[in-house]
N, C-alpha and C. Protein backbone atom coordinates (compact mmCIF):
# COMPACT_ATOMS: atom_id res chain seq x y z
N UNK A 1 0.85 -1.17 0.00
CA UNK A 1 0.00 0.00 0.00
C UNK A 1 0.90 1.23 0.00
N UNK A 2 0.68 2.17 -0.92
CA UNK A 2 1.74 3.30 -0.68
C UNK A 2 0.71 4.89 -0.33
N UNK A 3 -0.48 4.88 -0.96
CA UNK A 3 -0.94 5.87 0.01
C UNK A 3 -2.65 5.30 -0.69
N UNK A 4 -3.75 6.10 0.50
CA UNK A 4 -5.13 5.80 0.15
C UNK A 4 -5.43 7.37 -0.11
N UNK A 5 -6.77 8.29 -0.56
CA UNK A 5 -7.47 8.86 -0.09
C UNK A 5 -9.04 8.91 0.55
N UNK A 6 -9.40 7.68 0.83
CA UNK A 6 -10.67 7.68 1.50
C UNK A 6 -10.24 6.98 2.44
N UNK A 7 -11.41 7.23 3.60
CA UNK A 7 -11.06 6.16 4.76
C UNK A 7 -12.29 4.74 4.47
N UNK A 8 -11.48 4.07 5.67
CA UNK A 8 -11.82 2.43 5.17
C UNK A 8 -13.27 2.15 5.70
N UNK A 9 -13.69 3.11 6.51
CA UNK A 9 -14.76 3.74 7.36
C UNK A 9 -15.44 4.69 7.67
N UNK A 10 -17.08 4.96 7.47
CA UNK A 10 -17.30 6.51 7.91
C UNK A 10 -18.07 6.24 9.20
N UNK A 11 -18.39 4.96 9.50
CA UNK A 11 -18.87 4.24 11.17
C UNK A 11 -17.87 4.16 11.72
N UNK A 12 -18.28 4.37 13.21
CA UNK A 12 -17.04 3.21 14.71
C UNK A 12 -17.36 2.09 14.14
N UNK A 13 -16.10 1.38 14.84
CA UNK A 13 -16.24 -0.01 14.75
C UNK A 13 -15.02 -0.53 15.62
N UNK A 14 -15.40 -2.00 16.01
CA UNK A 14 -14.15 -2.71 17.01
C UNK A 14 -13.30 -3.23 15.49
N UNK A 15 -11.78 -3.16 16.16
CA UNK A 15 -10.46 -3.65 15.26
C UNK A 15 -10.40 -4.93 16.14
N UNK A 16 -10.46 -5.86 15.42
CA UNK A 16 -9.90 -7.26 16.10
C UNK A 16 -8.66 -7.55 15.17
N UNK A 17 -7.02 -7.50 15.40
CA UNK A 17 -6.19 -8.34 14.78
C UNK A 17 -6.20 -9.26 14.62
N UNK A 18 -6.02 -8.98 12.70
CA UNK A 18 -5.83 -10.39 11.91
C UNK A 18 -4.30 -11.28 12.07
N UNK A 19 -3.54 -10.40 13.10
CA UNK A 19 -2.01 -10.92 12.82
C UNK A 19 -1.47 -10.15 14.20
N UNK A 20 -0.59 -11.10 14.73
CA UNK A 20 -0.11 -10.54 15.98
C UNK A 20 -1.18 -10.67 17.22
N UNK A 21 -1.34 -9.05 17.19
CA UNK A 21 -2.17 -9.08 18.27
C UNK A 21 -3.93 -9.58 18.65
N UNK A 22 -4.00 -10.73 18.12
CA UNK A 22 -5.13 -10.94 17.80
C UNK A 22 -6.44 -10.61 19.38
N UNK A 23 -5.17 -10.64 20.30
CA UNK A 23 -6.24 -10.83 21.39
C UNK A 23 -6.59 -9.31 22.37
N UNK A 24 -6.95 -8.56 21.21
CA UNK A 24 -6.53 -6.87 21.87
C UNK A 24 -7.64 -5.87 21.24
N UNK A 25 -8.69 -6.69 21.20
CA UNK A 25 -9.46 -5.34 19.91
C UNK A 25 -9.80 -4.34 20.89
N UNK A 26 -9.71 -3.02 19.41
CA UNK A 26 -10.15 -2.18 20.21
C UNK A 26 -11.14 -1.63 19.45
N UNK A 27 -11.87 -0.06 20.03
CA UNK A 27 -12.35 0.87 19.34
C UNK A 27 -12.09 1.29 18.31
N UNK A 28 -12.48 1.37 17.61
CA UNK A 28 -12.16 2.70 16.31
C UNK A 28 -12.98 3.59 15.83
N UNK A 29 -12.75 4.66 16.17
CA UNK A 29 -13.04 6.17 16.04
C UNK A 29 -13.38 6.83 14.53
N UNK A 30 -14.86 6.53 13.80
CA UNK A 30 -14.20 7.04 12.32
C UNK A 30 -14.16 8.90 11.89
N UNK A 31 -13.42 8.86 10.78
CA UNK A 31 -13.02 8.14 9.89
C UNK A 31 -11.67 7.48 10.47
N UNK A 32 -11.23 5.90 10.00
CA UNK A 32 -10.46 5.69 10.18
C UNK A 32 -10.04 4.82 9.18
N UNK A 33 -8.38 4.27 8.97
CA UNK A 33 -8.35 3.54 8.04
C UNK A 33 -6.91 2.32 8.80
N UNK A 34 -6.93 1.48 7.81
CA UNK A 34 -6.33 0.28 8.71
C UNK A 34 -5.53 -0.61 7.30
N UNK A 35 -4.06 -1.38 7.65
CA UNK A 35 -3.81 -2.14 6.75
C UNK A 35 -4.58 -3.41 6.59
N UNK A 36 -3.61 -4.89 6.11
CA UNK A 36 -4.10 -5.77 5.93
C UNK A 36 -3.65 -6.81 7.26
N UNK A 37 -3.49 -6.54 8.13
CA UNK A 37 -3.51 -6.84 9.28
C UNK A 37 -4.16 -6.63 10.70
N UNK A 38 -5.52 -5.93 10.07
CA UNK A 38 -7.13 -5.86 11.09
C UNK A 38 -8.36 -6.00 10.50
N UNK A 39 -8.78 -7.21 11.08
CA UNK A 39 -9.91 -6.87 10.08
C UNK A 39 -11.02 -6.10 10.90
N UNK A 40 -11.74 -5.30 10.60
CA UNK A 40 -13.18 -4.71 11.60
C UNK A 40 -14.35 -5.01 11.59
N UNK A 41 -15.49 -4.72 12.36
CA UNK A 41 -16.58 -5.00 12.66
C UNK A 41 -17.48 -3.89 12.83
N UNK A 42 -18.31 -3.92 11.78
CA UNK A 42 -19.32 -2.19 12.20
C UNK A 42 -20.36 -2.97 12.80
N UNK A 43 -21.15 -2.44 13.60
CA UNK A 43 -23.00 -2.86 14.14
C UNK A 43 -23.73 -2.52 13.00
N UNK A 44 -25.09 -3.69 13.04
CA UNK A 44 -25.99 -2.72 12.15
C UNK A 44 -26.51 -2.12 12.73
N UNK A 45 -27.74 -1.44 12.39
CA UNK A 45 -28.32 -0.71 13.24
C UNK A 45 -29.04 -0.85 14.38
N UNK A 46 -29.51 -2.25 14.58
CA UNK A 46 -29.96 -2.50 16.02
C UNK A 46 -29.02 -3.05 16.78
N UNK A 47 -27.88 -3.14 16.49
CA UNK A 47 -26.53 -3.87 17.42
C UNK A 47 -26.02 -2.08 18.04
N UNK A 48 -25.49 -2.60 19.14
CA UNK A 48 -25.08 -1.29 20.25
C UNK A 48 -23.45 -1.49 19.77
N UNK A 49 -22.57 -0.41 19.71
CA UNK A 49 -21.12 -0.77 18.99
C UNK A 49 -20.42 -0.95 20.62
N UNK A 50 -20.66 -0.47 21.81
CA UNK A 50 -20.40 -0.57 23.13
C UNK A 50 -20.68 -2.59 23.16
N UNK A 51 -21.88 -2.65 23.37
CA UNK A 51 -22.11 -4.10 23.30
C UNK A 51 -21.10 -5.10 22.52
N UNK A 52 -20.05 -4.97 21.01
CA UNK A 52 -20.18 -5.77 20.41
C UNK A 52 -18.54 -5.43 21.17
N UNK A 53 -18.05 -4.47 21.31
CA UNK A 53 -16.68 -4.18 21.88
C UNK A 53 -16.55 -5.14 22.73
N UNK A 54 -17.69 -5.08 24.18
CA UNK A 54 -17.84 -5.57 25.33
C UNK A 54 -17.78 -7.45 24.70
N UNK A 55 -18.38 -7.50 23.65
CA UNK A 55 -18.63 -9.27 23.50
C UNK A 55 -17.28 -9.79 22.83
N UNK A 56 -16.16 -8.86 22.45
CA UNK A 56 -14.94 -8.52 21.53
C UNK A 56 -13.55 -8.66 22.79
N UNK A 57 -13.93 -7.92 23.73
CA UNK A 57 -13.17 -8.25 25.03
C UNK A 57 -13.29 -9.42 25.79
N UNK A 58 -14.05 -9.83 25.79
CA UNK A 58 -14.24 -11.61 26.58
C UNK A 58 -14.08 -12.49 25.67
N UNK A 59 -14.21 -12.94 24.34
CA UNK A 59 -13.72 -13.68 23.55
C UNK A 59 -12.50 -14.51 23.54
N UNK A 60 -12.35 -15.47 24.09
CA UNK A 60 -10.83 -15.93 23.99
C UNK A 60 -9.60 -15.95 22.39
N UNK A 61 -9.73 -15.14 22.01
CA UNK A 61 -9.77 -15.12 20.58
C UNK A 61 -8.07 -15.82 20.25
N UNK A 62 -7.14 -16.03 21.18
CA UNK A 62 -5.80 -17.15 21.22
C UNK A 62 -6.10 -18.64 21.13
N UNK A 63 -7.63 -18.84 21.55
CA UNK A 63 -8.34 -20.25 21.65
C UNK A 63 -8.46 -20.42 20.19
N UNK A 64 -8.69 -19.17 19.22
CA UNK A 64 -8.91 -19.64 17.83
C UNK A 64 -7.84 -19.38 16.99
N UNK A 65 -6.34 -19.45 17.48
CA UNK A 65 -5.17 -18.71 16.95
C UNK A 65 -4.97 -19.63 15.62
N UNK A 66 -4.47 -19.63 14.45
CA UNK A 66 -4.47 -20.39 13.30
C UNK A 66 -3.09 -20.66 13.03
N UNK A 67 -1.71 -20.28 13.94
CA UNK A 67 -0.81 -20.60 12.81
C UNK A 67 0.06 -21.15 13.99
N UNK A 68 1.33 -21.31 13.54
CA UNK A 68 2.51 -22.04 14.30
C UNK A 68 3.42 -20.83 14.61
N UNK A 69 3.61 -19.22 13.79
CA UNK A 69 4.27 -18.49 14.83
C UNK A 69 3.74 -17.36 15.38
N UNK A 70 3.38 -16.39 14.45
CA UNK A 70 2.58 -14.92 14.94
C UNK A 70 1.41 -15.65 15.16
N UNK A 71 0.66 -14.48 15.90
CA UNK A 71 -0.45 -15.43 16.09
C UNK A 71 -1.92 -14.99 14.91
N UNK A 72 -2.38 -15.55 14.72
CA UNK A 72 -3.39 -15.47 13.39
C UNK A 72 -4.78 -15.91 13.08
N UNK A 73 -5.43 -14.75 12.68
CA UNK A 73 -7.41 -14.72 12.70
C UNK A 73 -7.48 -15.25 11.25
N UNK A 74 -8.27 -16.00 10.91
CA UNK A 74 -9.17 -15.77 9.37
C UNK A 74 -10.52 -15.50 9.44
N UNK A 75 -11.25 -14.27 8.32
CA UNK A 75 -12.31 -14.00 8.42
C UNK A 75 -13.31 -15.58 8.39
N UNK A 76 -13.54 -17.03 8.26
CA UNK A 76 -13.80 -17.53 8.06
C UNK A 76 -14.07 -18.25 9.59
N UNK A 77 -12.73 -17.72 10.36
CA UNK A 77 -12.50 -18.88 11.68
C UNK A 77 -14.00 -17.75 12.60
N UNK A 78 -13.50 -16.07 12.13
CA UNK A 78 -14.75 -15.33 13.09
C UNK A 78 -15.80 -15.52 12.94
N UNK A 79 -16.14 -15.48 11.83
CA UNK A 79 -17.81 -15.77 11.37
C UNK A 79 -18.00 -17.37 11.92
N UNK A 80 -17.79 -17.38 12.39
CA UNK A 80 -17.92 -19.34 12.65
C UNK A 80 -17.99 -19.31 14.60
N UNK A 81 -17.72 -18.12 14.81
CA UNK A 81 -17.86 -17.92 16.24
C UNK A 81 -19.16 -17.50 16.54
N UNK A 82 -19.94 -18.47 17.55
CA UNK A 82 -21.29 -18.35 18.02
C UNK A 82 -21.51 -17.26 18.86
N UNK A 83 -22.45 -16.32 18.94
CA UNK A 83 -22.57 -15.22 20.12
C UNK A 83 -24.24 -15.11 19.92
N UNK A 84 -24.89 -14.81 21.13
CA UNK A 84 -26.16 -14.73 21.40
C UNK A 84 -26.57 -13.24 21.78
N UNK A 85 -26.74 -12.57 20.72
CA UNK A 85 -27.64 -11.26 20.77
C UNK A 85 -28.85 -10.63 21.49
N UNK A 86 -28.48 -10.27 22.58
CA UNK A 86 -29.55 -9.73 23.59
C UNK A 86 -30.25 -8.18 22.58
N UNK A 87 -31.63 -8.07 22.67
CA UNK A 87 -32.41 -7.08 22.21
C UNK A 87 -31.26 -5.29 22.76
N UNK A 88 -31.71 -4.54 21.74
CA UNK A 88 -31.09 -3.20 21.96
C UNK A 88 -30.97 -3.12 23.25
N UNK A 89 -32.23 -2.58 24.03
CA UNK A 89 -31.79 -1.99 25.35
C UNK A 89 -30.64 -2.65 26.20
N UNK A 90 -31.09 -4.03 26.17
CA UNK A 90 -29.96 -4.87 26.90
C UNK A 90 -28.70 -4.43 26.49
N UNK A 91 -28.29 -4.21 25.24
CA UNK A 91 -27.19 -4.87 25.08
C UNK A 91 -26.37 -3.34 25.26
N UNK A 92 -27.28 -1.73 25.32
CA UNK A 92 -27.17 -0.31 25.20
C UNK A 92 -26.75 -0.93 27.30
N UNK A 93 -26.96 -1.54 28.14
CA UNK A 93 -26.78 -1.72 29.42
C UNK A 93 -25.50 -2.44 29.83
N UNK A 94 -25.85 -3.64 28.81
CA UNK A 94 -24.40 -4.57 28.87
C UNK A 94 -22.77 -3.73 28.92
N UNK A 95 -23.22 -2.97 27.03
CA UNK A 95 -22.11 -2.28 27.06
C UNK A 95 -21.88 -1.32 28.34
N UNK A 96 -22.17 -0.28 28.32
CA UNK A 96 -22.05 0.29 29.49
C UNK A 96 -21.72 0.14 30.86
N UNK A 97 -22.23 -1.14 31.02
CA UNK A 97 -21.57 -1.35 32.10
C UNK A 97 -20.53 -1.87 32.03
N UNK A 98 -19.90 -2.55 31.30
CA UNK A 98 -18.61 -3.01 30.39
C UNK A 98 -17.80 -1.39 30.57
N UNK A 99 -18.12 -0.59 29.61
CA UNK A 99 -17.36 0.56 29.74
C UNK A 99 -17.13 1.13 31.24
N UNK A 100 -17.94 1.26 31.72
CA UNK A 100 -17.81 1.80 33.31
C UNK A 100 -16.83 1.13 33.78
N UNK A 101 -16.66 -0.36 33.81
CA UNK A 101 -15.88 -1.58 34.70
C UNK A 101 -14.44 -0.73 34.40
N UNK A 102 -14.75 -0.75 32.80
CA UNK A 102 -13.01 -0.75 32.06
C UNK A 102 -12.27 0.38 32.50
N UNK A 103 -13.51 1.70 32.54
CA UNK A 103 -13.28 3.18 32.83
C UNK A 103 -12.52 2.91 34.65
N UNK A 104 -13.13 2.57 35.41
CA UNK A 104 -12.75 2.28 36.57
C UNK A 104 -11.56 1.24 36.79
N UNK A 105 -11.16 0.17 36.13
CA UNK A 105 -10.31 -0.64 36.17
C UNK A 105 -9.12 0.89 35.25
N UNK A 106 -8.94 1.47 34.52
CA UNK A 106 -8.46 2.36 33.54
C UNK A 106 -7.49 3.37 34.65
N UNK A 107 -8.71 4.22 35.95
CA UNK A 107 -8.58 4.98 36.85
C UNK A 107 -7.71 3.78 37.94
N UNK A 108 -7.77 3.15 38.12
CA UNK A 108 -7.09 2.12 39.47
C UNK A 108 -5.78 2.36 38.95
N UNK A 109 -5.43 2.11 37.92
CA UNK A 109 -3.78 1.62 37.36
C UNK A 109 -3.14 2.87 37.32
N UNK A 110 -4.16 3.77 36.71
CA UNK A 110 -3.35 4.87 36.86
C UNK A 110 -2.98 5.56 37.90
N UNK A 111 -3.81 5.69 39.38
CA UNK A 111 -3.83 5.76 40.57
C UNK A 111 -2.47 4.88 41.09
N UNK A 112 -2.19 3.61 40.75
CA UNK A 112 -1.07 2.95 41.33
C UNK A 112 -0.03 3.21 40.53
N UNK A 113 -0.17 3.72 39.31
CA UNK A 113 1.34 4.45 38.71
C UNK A 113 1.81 5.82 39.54
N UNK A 114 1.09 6.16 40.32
CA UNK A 114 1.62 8.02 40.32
C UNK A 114 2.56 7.62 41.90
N UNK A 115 3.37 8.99 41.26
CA UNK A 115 4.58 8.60 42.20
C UNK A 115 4.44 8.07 43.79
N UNK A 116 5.28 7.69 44.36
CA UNK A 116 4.96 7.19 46.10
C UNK A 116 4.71 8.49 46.66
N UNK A 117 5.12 10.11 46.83
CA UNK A 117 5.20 11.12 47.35
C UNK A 117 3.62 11.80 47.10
N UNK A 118 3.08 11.57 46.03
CA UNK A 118 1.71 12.03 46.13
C UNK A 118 1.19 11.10 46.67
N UNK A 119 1.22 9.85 46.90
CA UNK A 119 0.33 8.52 47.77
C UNK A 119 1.30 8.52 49.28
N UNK A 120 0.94 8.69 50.05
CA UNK A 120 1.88 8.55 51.37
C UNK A 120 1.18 7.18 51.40
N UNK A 121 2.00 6.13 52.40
CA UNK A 121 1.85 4.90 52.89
C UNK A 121 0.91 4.79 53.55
């Protein structure tokens, strides 16, 4: 690839790595654009993009690793992964509370990074 001008996206959507980091998806913010080493996931319109993140983070997705060194997704192995779709509201709750956990787990670490002199013993 030597340069694009459109993006690969005008929706969010979760990045799940196709290579390497397979077990790390994240957000993506559009417009955004990506090589051949992520593949993504938009919601349709009754899927919550919080929800599908949240079902994207618990996935053991190393359980479905495909190769002998990097580690490796095929669009064929994801689509073949079962998940049970709770109705909008649920899933507008699920996420969220997913985000809150992460937001608060996010605030802890950073709280135990800051120096010993602002935390006395």
């Amino acid at each position: 690839m030597l340069s694009v001008d459109e993006s690969l996206s005008e929706k969010d959507a979760v990045g799940i790595g196709r290579k390497g980091t397979i077990n790390s998806p994240q957000l993506l913010k559009a417009p955004f654009w990506t090589v051949d080493t992520l593949f993504f996931l938009t919601p349709e319109s009754e899927t919550s993009l919080l929800f599908i993140y949240s079902l994207c983070q618990i996935i053991p997705w190393k359980k479905f690793d495909e190769s002998t060194g990097v580690p490796s997704l095929s669009k064929n192995t994801i689509e073949k992964i079962k998940i049970l779709i709770p109705d909008k509201n649920e899933q507008s709750k699920i996420g969220m509370l997913f985000e809150h956990t992460n937001n608060l787990i996010a605030a802890n670490q950073r709280q135990q990074n800051k120096p010993w002199k602002d935390h006395p013993p």
